[in-house]
PDB file of N, CA and C in Angstrom:
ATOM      1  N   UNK A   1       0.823  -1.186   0.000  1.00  0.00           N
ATOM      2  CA  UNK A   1       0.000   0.000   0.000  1.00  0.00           C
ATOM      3  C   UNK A   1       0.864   1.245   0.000  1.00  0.00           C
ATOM      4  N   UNK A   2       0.531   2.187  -0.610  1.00  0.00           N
ATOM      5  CA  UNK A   2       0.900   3.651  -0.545  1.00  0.00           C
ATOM      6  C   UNK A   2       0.716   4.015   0.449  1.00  0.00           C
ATOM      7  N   UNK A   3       1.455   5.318   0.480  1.00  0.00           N
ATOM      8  CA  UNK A   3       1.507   6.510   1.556  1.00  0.00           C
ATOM      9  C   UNK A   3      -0.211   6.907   1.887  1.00  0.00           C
ATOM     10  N   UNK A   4      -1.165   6.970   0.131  1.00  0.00           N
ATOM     11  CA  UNK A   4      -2.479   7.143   0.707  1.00  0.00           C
ATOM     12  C   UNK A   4      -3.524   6.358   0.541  1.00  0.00           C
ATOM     13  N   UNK A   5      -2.831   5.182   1.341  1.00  0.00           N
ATOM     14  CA  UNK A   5      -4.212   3.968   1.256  1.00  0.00           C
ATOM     15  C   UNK A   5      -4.343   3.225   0.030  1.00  0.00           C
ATOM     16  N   UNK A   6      -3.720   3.449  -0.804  1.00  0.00           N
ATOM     17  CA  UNK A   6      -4.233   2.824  -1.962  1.00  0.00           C
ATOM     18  C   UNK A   6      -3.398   2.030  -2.702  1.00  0.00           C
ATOM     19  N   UNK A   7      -3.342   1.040  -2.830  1.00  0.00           N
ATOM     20  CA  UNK A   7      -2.782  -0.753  -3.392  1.00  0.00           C
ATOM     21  C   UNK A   7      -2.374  -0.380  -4.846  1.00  0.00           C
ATOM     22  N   UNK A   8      -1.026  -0.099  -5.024  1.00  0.00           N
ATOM     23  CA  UNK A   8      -0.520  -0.227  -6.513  1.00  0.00           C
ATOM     24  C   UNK A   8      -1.447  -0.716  -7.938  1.00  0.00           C
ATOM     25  N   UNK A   9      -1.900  -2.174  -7.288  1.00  0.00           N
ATOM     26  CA  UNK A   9      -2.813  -3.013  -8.456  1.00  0.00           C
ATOM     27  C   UNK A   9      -4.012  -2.138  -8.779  1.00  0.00           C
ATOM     28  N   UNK A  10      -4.507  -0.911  -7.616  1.00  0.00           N
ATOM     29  CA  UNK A  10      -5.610  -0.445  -8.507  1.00  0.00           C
ATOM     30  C   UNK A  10      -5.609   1.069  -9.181  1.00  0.00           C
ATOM     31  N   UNK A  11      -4.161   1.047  -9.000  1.00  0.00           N
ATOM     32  CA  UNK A  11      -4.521   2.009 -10.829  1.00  0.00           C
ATOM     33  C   UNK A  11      -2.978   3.099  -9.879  1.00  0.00           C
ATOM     34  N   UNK A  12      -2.505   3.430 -11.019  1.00  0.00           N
ATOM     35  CA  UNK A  12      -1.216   4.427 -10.793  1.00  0.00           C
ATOM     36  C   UNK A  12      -2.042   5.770 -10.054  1.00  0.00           C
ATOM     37  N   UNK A  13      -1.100   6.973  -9.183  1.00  0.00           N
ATOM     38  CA  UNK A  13      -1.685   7.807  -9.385  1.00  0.00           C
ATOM     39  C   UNK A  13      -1.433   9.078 -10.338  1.00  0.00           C
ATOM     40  N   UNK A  14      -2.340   9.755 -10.598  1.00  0.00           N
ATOM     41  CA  UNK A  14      -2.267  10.826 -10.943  1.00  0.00           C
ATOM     42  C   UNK A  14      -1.898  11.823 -11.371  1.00  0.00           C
ATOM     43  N   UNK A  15      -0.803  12.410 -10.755  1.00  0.00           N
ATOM     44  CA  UNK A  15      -0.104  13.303  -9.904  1.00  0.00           C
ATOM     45  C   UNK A  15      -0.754  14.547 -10.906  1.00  0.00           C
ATOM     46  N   UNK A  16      -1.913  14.751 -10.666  1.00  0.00           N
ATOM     47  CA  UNK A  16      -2.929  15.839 -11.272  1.00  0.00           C
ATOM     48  C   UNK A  16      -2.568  16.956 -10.397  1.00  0.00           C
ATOM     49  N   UNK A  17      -3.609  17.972  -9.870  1.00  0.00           N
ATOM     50  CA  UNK A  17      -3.792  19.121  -9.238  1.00  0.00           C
ATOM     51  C   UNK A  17      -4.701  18.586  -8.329  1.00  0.00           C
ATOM     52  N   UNK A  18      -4.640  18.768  -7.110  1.00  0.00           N
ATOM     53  CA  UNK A  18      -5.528  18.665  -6.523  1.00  0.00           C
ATOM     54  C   UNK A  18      -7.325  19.612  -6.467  1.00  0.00           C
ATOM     55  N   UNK A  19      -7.580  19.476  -6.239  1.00  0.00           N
ATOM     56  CA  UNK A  19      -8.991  20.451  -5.729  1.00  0.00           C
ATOM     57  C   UNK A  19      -9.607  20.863  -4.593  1.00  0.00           C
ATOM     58  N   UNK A  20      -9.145  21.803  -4.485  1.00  0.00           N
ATOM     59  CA  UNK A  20      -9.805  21.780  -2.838  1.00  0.00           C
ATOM     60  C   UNK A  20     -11.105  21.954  -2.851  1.00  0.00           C
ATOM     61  N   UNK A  21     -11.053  21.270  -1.757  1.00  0.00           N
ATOM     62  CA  UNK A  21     -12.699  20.552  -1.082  1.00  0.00           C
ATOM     63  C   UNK A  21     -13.391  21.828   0.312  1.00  0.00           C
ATOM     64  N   UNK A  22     -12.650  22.353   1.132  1.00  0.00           N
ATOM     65  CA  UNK A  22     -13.096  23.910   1.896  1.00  0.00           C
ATOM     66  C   UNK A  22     -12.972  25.161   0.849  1.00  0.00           C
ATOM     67  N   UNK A  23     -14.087  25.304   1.431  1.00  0.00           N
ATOM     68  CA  UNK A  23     -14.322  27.010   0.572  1.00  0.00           C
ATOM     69  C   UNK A  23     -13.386  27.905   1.433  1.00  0.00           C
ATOM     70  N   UNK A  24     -12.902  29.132   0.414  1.00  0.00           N
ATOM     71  CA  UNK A  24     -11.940  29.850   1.050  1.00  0.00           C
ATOM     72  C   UNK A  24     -12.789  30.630   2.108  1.00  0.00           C
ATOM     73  N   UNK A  25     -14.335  31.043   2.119  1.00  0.00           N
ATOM     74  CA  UNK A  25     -14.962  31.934   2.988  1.00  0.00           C
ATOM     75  C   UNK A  25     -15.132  31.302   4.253  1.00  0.00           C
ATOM     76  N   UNK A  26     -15.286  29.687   4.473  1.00  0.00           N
ATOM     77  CA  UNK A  26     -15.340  29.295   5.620  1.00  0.00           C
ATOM     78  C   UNK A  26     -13.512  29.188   6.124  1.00  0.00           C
ATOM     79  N   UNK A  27     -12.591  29.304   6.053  1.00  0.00           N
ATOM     80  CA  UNK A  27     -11.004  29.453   6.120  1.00  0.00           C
ATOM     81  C   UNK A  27     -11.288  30.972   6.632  1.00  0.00           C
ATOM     82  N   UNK A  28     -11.918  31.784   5.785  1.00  0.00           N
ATOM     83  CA  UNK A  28     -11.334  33.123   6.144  1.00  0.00           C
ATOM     84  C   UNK A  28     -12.294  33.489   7.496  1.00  0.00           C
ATOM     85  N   UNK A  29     -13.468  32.911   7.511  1.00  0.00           N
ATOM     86  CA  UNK A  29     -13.777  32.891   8.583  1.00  0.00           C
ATOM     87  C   UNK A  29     -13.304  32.477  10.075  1.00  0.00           C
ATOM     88  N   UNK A  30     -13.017  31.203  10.309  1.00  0.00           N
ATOM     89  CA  UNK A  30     -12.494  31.048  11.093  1.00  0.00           C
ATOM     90  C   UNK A  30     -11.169  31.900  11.514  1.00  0.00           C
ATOM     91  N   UNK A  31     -10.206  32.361  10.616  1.00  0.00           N
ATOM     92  CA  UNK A  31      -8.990  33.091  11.096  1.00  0.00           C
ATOM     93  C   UNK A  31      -9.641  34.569  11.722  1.00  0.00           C
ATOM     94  N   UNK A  32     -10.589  34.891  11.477  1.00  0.00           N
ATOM     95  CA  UNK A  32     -10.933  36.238  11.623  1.00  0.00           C
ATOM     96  C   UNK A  32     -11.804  36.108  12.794  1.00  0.00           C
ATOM     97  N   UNK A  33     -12.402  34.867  13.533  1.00  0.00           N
ATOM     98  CA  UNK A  33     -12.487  34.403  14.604  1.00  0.00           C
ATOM     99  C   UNK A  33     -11.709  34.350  15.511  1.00  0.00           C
ATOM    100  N   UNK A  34     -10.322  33.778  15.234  1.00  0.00           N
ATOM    101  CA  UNK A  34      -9.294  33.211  15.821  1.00  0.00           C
ATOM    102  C   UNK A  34      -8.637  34.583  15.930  1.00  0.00           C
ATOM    103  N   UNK A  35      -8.500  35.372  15.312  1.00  0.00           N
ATOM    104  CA  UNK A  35      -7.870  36.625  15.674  1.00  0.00           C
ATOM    105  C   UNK A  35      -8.788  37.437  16.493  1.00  0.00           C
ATOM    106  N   UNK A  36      -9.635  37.442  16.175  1.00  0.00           N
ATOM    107  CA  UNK A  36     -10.932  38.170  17.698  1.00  0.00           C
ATOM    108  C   UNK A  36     -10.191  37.641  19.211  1.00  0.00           C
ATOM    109  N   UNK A  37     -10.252  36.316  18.758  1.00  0.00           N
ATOM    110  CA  UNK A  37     -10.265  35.588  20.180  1.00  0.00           C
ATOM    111  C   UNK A  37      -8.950  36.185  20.935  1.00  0.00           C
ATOM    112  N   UNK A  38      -7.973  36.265  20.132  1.00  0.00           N
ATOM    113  CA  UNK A  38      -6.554  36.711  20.338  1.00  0.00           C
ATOM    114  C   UNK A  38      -6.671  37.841  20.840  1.00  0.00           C
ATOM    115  N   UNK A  39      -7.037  39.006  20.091  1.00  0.00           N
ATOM    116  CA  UNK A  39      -7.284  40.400  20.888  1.00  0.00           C
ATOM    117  C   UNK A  39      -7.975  40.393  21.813  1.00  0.00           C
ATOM    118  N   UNK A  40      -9.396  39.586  21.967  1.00  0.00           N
ATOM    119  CA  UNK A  40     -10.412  40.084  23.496  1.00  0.00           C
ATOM    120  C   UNK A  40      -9.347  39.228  24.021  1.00  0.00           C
ATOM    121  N   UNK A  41      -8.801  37.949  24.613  1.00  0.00           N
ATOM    122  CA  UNK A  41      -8.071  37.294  25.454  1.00  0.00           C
ATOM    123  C   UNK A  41      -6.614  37.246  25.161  1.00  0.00           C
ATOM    124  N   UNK A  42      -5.880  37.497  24.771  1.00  0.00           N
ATOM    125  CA  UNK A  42      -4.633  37.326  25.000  1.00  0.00           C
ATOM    126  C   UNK A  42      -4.051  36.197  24.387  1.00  0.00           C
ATOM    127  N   UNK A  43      -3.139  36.237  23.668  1.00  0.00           N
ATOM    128  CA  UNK A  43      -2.009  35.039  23.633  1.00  0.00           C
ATOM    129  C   UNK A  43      -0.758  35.372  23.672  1.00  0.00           C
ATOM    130  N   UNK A  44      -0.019  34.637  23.947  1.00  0.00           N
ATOM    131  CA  UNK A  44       1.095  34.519  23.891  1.00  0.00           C
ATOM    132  C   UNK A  44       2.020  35.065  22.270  1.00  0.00           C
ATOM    133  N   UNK A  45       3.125  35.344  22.335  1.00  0.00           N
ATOM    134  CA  UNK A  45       3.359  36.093  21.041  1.00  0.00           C
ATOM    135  C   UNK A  45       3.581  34.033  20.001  1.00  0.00           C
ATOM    136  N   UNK A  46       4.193  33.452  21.146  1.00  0.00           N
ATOM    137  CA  UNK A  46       4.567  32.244  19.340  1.00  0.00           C
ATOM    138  C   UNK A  46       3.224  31.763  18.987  1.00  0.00           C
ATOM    139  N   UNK A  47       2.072  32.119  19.967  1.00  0.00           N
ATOM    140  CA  UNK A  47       0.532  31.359  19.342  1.00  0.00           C
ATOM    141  C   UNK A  47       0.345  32.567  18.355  1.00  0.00           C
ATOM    142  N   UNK A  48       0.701  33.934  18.329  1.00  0.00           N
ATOM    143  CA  UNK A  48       0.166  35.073  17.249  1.00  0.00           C
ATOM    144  C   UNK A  48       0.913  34.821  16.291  1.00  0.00           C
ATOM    145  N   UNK A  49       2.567  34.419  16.404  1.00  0.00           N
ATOM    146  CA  UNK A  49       3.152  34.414  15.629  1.00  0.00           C
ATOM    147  C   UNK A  49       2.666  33.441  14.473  1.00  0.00           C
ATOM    148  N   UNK A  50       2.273  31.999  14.737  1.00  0.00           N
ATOM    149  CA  UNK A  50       1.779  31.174  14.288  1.00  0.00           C
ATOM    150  C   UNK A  50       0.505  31.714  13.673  1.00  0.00           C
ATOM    151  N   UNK A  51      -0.330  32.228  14.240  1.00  0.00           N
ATOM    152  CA  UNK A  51      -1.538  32.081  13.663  1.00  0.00           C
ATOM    153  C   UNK A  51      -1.371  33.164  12.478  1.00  0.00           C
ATOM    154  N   UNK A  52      -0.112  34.726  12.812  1.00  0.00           N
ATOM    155  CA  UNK A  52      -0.119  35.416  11.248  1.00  0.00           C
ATOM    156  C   UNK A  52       0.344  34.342  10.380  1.00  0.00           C
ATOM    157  N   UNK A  53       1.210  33.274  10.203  1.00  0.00           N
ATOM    158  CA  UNK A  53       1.934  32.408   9.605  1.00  0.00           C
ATOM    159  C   UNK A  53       0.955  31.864   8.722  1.00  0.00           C
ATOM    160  N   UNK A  54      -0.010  31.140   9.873  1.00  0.00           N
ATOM    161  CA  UNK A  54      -1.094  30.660   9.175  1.00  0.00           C
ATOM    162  C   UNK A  54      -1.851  31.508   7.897  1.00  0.00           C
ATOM    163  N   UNK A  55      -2.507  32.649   8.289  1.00  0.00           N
ATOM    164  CA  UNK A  55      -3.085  33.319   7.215  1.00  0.00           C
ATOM    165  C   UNK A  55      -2.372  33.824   6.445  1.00  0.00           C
ATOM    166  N   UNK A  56      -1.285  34.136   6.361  1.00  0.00           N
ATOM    167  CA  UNK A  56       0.031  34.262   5.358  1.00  0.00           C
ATOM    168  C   UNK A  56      -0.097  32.934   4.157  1.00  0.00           C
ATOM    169  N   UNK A  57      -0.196  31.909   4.817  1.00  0.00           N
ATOM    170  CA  UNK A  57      -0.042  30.864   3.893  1.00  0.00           C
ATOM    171  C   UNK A  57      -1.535  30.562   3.526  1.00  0.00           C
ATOM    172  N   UNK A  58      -2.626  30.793   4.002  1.00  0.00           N
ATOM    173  CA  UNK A  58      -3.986  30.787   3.812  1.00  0.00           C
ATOM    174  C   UNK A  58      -4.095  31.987   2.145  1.00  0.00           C
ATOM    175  N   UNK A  59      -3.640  32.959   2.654  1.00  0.00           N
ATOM    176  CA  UNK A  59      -3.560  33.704   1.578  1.00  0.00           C
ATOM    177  C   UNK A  59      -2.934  33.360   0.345  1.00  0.00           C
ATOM    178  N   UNK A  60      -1.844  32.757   0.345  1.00  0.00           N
ATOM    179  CA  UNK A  60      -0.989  32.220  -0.609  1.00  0.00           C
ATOM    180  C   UNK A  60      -1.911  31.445  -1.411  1.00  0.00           C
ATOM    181  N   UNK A  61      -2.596  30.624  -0.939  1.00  0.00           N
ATOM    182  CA  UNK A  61      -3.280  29.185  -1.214  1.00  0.00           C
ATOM    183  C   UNK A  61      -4.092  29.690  -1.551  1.00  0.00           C
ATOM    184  N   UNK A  62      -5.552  30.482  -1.441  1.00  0.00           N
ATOM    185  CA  UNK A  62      -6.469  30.559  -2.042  1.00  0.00           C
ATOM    186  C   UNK A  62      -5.925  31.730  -3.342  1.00  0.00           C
ATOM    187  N   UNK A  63      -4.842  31.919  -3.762  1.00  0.00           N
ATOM    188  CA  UNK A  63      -4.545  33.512  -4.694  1.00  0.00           C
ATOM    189  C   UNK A  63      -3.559  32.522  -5.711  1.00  0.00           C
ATOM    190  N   UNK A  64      -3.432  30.798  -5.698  1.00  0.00           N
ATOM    191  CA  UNK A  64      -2.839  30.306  -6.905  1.00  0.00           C
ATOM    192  C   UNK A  64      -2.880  30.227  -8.151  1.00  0.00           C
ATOM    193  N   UNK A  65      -2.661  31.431  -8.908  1.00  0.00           N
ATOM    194  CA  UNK A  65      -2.832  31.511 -10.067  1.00  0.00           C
ATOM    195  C   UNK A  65      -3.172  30.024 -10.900  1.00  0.00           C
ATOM    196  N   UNK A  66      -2.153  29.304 -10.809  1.00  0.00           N
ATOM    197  CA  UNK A  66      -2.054  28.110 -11.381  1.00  0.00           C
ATOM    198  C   UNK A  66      -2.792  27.056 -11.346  1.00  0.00           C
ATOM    199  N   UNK A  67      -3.985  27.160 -10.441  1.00  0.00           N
ATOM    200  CA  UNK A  67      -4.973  26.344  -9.823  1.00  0.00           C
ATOM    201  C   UNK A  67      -6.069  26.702 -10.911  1.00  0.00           C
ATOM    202  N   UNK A  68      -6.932  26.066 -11.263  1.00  0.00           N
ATOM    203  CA  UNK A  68      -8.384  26.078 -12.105  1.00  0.00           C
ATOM    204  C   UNK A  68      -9.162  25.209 -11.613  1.00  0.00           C
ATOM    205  N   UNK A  69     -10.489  25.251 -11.350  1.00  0.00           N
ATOM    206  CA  UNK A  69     -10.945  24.810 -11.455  1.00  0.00           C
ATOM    207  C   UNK A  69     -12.055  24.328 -12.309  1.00  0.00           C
ATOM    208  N   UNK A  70     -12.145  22.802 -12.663  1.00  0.00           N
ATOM    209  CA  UNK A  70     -12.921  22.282 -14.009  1.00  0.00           C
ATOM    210  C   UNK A  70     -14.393  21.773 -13.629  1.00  0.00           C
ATOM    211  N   UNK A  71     -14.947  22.211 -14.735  1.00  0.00           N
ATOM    212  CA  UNK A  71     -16.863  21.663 -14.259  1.00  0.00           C
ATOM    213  C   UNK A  71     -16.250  20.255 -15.405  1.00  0.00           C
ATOM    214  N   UNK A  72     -17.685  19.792 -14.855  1.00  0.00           N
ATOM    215  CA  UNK A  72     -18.232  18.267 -15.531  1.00  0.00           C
ATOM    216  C   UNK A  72     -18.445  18.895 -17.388  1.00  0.00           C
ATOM    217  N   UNK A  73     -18.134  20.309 -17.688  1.00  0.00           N
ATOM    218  CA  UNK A  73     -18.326  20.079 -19.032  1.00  0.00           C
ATOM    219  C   UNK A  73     -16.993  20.377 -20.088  1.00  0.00           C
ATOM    220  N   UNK A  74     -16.083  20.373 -19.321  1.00  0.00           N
ATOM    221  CA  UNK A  74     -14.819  20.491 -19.567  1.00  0.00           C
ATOM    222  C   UNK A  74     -14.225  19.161 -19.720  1.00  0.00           C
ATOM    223  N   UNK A  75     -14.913  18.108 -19.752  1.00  0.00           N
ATOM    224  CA  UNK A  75     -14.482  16.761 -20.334  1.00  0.00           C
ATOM    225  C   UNK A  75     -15.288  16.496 -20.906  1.00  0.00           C
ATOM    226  N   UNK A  76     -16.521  17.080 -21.271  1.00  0.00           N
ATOM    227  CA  UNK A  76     -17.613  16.415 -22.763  1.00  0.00           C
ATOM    228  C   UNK A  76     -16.659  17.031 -23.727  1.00  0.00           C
TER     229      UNK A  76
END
């Protein structure tokens, strides 16, 4: 078996693009939660540090040029 579950014999993979499966508005939500929470209560600076890190790379990820996404009529 592979790294993801899946048995050589049933079929090579891919190595396509993935697709993401979370919408970027529920992502941007939560960080903009998570940063509330930070200002009314407090954290520590490596939990802020981390969490700008996070939306740094949140940002990156939803702004990939190189990413498309394909409907069901883009293979008829």
């Amino acid at each position: 078996m592979s790294a993801f579950g899946v048995r050589k014999s049933e079929g090579e993979m891919c190595n396509g693009n993935l697709a993401l499966t979370v919408t970027e508005g529920a992502v941007r939500k939560y960080i903009k939660v998570t940063k509330h929470v930070m200002e009314t209560y407090g954290v520590d600076q490596y939990t802020r540090q981390n969490v700008e890190w996070l939306a740094e790379s949140v940002e990156s990820l939803f702004n990939n040029d190189n990413a498309k996404q394909l409907s069901l009529a883009d293979f008829l």
